[in-house]
PDB file of N, CA and C in Angstrom:
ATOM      1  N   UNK A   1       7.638 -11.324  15.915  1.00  0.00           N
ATOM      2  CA  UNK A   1       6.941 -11.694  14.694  1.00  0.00           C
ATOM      3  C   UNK A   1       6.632 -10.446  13.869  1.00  0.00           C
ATOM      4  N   UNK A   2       7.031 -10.462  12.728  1.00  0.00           N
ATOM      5  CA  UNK A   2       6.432  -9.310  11.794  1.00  0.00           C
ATOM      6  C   UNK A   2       5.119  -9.567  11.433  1.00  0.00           C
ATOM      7  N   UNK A   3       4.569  -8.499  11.228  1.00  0.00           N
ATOM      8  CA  UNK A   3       2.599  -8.333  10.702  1.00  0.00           C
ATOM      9  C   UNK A   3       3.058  -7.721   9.128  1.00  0.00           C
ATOM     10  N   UNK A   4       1.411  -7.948   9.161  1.00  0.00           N
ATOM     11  CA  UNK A   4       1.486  -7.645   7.591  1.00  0.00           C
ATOM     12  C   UNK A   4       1.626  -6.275   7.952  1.00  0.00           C
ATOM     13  N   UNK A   5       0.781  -5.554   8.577  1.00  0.00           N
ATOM     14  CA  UNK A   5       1.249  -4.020   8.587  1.00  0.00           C
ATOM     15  C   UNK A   5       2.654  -3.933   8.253  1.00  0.00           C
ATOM     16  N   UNK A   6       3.470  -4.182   8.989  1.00  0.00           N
ATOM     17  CA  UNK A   6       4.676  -4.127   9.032  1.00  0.00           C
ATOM     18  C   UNK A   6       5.536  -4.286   7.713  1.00  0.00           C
ATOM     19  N   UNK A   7       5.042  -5.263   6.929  1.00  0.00           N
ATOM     20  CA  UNK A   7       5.537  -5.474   6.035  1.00  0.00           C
ATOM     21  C   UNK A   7       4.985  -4.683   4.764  1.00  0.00           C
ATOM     22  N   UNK A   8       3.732  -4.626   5.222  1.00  0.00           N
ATOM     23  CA  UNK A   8       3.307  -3.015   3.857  1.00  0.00           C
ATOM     24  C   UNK A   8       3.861  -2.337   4.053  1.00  0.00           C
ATOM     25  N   UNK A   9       4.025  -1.872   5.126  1.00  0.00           N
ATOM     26  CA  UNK A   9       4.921  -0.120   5.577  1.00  0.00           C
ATOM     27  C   UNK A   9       6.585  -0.512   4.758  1.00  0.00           C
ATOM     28  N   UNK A  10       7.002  -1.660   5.108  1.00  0.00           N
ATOM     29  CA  UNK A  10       8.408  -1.510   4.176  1.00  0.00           C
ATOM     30  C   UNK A  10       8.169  -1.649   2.777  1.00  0.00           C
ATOM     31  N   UNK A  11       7.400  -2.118   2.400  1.00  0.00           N
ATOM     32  CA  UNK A  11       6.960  -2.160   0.690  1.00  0.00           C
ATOM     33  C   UNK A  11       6.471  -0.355   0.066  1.00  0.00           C
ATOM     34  N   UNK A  12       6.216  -0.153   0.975  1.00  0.00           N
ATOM     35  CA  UNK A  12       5.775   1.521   0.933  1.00  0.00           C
ATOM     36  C   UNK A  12       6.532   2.235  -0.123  1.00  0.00           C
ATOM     37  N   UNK A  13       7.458   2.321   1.512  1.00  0.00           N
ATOM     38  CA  UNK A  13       8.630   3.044   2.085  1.00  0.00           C
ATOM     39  C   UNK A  13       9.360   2.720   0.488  1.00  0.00           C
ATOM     40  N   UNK A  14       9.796   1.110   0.336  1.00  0.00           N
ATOM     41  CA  UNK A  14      11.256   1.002  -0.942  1.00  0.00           C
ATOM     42  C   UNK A  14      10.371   1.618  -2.176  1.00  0.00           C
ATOM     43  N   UNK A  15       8.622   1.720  -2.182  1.00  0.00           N
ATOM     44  CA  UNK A  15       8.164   1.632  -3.634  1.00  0.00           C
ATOM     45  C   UNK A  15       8.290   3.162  -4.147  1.00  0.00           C
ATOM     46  N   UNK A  16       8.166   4.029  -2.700  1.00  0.00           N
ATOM     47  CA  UNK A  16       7.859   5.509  -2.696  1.00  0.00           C
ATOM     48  C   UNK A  16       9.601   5.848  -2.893  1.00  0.00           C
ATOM     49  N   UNK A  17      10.920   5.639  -2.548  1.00  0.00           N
ATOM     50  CA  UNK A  17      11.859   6.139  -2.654  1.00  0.00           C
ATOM     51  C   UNK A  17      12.435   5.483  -4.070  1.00  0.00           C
ATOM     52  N   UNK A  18      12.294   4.033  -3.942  1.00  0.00           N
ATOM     53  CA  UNK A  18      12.611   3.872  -5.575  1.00  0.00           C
ATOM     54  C   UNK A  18      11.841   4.281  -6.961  1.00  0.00           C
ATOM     55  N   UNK A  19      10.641   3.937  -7.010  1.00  0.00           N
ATOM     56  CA  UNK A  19       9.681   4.445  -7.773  1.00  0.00           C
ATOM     57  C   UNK A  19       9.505   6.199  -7.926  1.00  0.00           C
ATOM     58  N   UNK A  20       8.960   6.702  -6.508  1.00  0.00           N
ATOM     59  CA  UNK A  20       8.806   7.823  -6.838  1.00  0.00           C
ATOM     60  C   UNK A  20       9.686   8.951  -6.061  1.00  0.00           C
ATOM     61  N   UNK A  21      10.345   8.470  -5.952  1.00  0.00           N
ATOM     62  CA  UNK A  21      11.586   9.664  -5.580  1.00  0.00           C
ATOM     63  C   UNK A  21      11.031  10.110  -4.207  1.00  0.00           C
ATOM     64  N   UNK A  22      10.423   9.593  -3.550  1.00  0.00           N
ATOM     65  CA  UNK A  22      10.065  10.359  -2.112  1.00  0.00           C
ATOM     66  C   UNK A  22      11.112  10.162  -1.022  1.00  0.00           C
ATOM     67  N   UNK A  23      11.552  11.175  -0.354  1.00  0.00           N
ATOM     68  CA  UNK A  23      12.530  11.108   0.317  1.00  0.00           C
ATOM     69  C   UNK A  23      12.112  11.560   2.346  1.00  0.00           C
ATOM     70  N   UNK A  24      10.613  11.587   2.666  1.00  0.00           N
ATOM     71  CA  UNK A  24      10.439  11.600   3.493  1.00  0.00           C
ATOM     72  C   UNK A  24       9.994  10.588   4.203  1.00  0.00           C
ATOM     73  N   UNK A  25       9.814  10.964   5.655  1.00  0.00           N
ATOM     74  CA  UNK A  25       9.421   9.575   6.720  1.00  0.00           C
ATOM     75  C   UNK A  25       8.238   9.083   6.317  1.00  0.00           C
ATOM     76  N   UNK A  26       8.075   7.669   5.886  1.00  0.00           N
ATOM     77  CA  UNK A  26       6.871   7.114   5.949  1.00  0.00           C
ATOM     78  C   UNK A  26       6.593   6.619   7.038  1.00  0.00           C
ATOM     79  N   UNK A  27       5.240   6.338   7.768  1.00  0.00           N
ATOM     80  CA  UNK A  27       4.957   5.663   8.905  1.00  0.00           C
ATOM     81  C   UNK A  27       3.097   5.322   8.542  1.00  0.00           C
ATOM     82  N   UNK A  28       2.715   4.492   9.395  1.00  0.00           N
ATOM     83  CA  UNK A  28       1.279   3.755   9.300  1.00  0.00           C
ATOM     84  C   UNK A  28       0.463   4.739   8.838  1.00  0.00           C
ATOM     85  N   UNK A  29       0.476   6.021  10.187  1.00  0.00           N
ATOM     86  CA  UNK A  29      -0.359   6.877  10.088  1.00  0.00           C
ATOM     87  C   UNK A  29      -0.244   8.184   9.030  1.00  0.00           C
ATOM     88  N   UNK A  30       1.234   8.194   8.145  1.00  0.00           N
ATOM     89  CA  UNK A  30       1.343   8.526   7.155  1.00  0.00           C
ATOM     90  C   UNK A  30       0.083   8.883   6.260  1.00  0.00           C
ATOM     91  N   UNK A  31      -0.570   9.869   5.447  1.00  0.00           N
ATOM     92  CA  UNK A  31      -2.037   9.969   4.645  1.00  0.00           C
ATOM     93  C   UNK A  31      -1.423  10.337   3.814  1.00  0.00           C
ATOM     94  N   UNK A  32      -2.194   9.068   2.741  1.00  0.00           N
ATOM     95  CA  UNK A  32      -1.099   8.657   1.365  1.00  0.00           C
ATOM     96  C   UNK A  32      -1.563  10.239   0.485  1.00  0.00           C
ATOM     97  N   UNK A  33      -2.422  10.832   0.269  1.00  0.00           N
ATOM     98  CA  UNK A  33      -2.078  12.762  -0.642  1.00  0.00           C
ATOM     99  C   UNK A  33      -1.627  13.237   0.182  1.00  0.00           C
ATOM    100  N   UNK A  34      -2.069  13.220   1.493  1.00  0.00           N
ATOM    101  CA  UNK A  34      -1.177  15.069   1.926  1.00  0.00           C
ATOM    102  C   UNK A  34       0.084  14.536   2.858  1.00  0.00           C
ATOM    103  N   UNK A  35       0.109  13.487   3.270  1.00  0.00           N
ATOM    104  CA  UNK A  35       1.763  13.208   3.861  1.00  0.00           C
ATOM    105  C   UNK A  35       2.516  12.520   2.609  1.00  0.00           C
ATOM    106  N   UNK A  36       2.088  12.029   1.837  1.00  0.00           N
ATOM    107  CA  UNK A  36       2.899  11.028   0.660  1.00  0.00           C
ATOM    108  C   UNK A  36       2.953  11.758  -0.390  1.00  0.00           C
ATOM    109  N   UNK A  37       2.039  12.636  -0.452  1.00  0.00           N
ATOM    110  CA  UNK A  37       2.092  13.878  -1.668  1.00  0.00           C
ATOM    111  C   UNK A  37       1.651  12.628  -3.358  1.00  0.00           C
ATOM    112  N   UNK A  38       1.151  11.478  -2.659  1.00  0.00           N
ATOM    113  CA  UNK A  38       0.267  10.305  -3.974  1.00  0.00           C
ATOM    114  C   UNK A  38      -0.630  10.980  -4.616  1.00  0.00           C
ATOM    115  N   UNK A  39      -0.524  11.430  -5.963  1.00  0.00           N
ATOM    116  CA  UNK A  39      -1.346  11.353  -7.221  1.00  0.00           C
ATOM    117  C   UNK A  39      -2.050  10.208  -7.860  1.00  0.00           C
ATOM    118  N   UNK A  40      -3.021  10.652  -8.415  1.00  0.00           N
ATOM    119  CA  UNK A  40      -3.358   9.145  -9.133  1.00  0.00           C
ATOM    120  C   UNK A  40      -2.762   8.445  -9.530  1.00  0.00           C
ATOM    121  N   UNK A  41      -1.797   8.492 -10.391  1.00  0.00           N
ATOM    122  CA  UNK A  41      -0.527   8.353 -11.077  1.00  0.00           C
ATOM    123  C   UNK A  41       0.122   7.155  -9.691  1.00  0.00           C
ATOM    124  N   UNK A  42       0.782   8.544  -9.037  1.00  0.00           N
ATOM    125  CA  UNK A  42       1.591   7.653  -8.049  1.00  0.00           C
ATOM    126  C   UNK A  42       0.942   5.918  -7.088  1.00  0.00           C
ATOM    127  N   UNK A  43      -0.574   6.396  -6.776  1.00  0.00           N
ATOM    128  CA  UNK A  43      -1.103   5.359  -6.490  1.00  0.00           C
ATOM    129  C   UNK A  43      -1.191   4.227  -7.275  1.00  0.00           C
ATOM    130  N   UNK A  44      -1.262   4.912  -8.545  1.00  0.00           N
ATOM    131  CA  UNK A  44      -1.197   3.505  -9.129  1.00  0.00           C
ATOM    132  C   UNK A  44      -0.030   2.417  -9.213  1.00  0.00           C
ATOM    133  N   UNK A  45       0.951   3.100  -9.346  1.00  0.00           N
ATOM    134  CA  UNK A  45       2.889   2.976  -8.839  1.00  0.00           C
ATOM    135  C   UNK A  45       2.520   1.776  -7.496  1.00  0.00           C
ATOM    136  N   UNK A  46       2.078   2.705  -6.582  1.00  0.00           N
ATOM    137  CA  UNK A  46       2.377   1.638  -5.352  1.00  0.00           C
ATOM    138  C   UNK A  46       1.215   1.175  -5.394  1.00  0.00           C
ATOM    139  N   UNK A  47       0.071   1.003  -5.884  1.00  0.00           N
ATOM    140  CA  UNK A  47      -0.594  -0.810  -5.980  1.00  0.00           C
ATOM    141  C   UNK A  47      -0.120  -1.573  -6.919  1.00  0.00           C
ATOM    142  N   UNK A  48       0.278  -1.435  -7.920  1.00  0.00           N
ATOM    143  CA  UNK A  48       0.854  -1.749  -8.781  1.00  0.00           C
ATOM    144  C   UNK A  48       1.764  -2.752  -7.922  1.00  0.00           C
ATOM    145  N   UNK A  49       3.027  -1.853  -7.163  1.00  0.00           N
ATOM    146  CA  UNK A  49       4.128  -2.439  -6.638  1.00  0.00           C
ATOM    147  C   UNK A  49       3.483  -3.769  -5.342  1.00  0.00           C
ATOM    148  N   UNK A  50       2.183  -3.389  -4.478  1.00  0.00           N
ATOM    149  CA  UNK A  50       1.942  -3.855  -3.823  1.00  0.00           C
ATOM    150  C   UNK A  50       1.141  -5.201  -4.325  1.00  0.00           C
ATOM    151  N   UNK A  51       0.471  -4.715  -5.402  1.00  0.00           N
ATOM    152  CA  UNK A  51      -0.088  -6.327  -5.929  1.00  0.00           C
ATOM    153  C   UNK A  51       1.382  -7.540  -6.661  1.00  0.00           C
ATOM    154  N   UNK A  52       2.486  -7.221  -6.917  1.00  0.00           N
ATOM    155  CA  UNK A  52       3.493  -7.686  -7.666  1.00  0.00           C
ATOM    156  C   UNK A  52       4.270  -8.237  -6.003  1.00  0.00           C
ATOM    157  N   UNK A  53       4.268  -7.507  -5.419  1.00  0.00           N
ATOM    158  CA  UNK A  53       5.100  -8.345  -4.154  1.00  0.00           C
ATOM    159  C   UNK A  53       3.765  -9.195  -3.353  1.00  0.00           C
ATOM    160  N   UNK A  54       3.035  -8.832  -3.071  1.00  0.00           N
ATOM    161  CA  UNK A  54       1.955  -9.836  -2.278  1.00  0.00           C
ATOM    162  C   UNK A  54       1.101 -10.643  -2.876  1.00  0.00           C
ATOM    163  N   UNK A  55       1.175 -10.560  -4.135  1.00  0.00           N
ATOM    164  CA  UNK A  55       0.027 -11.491  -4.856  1.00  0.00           C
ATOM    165  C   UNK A  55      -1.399 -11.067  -4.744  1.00  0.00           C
ATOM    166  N   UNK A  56      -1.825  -9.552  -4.261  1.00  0.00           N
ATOM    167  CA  UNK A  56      -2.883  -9.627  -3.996  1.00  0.00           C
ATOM    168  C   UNK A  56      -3.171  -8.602  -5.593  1.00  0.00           C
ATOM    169  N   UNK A  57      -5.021  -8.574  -5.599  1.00  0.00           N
ATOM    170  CA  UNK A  57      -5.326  -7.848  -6.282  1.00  0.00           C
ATOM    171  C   UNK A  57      -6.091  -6.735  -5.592  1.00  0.00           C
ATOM    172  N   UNK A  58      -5.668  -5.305  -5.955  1.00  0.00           N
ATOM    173  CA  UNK A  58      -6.389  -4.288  -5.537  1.00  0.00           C
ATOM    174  C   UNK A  58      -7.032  -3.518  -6.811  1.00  0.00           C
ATOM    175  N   UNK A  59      -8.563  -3.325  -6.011  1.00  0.00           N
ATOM    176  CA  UNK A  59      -9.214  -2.731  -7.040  1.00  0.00           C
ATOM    177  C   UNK A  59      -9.219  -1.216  -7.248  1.00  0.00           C
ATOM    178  N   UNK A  60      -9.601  -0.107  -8.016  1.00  0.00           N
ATOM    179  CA  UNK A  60      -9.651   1.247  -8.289  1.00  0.00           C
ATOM    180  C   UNK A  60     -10.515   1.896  -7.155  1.00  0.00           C
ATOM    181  N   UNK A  61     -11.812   0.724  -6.888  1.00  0.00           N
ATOM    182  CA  UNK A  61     -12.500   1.658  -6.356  1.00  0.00           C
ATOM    183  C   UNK A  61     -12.305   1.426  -4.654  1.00  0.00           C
ATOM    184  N   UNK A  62     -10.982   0.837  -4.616  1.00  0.00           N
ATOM    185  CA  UNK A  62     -10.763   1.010  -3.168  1.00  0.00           C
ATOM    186  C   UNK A  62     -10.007   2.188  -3.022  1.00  0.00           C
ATOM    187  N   UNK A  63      -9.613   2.639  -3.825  1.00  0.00           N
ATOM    188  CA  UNK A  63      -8.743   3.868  -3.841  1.00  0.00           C
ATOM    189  C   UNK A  63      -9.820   4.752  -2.678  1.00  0.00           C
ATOM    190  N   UNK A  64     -10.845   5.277  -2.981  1.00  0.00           N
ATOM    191  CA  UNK A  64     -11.723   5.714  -2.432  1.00  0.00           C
ATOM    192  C   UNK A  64     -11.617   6.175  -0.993  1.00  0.00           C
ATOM    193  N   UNK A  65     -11.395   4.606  -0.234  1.00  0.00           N
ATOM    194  CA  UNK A  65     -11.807   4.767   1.150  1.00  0.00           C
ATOM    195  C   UNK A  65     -10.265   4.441   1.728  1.00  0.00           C
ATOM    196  N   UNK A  66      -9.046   4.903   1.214  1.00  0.00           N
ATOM    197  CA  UNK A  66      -7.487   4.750   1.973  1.00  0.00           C
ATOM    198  C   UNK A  66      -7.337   6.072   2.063  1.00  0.00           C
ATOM    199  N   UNK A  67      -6.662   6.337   3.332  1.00  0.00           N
ATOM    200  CA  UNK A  67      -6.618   7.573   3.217  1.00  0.00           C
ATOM    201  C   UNK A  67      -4.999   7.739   4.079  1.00  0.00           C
ATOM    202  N   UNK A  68      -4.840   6.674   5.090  1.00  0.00           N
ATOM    203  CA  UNK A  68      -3.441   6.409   5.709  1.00  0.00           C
ATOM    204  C   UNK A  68      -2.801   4.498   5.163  1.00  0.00           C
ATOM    205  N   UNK A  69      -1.396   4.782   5.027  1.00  0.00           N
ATOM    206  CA  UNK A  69      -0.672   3.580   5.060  1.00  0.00           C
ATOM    207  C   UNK A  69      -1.328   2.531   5.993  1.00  0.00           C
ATOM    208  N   UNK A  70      -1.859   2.630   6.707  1.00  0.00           N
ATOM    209  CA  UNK A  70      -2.648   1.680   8.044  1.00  0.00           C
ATOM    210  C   UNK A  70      -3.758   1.035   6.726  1.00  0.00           C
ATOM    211  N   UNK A  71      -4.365   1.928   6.517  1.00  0.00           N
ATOM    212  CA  UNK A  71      -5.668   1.498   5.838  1.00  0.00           C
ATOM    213  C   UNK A  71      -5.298   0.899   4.416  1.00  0.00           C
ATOM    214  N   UNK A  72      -3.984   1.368   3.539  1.00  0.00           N
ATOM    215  CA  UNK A  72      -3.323   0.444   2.788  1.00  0.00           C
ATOM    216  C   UNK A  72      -2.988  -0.899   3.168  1.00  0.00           C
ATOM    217  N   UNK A  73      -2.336  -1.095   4.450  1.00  0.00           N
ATOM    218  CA  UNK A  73      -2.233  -2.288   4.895  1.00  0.00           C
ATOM    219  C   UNK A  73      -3.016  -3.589   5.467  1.00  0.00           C
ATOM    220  N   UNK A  74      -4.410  -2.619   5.913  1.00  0.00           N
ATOM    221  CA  UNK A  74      -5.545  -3.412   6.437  1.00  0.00           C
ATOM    222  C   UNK A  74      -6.204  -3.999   5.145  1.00  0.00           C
ATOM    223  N   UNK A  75      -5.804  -3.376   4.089  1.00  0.00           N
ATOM    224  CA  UNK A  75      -7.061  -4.047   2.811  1.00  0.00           C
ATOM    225  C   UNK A  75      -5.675  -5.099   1.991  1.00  0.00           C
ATOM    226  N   UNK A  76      -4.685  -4.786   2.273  1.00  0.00           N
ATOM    227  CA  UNK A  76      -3.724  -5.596   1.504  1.00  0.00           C
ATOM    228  C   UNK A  76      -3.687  -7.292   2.572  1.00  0.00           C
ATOM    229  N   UNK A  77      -3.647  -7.293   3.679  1.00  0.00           N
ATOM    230  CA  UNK A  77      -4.169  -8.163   4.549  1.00  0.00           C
ATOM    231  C   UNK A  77      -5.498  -8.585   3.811  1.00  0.00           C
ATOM    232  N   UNK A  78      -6.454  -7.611   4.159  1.00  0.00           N
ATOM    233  CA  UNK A  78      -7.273  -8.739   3.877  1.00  0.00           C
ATOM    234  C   UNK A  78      -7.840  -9.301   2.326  1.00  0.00           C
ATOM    235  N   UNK A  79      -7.420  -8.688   2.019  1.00  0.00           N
ATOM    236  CA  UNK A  79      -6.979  -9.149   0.032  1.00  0.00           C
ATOM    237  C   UNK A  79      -6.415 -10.428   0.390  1.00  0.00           C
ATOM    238  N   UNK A  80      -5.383 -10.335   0.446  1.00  0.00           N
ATOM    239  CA  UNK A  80      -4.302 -11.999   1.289  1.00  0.00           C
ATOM    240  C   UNK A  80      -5.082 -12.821   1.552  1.00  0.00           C
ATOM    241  N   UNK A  81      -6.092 -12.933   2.772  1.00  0.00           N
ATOM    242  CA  UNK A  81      -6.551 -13.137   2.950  1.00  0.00           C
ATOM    243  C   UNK A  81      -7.688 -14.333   2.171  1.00  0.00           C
ATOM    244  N   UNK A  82      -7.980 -13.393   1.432  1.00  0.00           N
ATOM    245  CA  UNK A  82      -9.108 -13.374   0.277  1.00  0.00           C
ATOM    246  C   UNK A  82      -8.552 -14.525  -0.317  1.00  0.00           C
ATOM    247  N   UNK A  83      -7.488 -14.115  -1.025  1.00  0.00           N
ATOM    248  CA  UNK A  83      -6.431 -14.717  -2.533  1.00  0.00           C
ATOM    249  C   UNK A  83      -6.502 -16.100  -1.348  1.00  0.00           C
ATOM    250  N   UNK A  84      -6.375 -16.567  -0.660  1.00  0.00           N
ATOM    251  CA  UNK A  84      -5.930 -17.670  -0.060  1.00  0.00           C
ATOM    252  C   UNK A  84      -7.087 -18.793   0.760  1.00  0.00           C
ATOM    253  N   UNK A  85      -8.404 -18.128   0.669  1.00  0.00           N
ATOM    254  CA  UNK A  85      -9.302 -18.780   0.989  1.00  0.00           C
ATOM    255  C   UNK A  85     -10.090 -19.391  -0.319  1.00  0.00           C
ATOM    256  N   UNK A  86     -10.608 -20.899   0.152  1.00  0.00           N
ATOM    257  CA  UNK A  86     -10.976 -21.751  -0.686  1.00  0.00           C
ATOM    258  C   UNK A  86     -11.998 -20.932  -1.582  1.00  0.00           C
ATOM    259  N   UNK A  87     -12.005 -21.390  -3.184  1.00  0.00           N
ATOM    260  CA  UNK A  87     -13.621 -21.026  -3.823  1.00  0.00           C
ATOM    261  C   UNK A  87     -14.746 -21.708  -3.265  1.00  0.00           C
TER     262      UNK A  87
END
């Protein structure tokens, strides 16, 4: 069975080599400035990309507290989550 982790990490991976030209290993524990080399700019690129494939909405001021692809994936889960539970 694939997880959502799993499936952020490939949304990453295509948003960072198509979008921003990154040509190194992404992985969970990846830390989106100093292993992803993400600018503001660039973050915005891949939420951008990540709210357009998952339907979720991510806010600015979660930017804050991500600091690895893991922790991108744990809030994109539970965004999902969110988007899919009753009002």
């Amino acid at each position: 069975m694939v997880t959502m982790e799993r499936l952020v990490l490939d949304e990453v991976r295509r948003i960072a080599r198509a979008e921003l030209e990154f040509a190194g290993d992404i992985e969970l524990s990846s830390r989106l400035k100093e292993d992803l080399e993400l600018d503001s700019l660039a973050m915005i690129v891949v939420a951008v990309g990540l709210e357009n494939h998952f339907r979720v909405k991510l806010e600015e001021q979660d930017a804050g507290v991500l600091v690895t692809v893991a922790d991108l994936a744990q809030l994109v889960e539970r965004r999902s989550g969110e988007e899919r539970a009753p009002a």
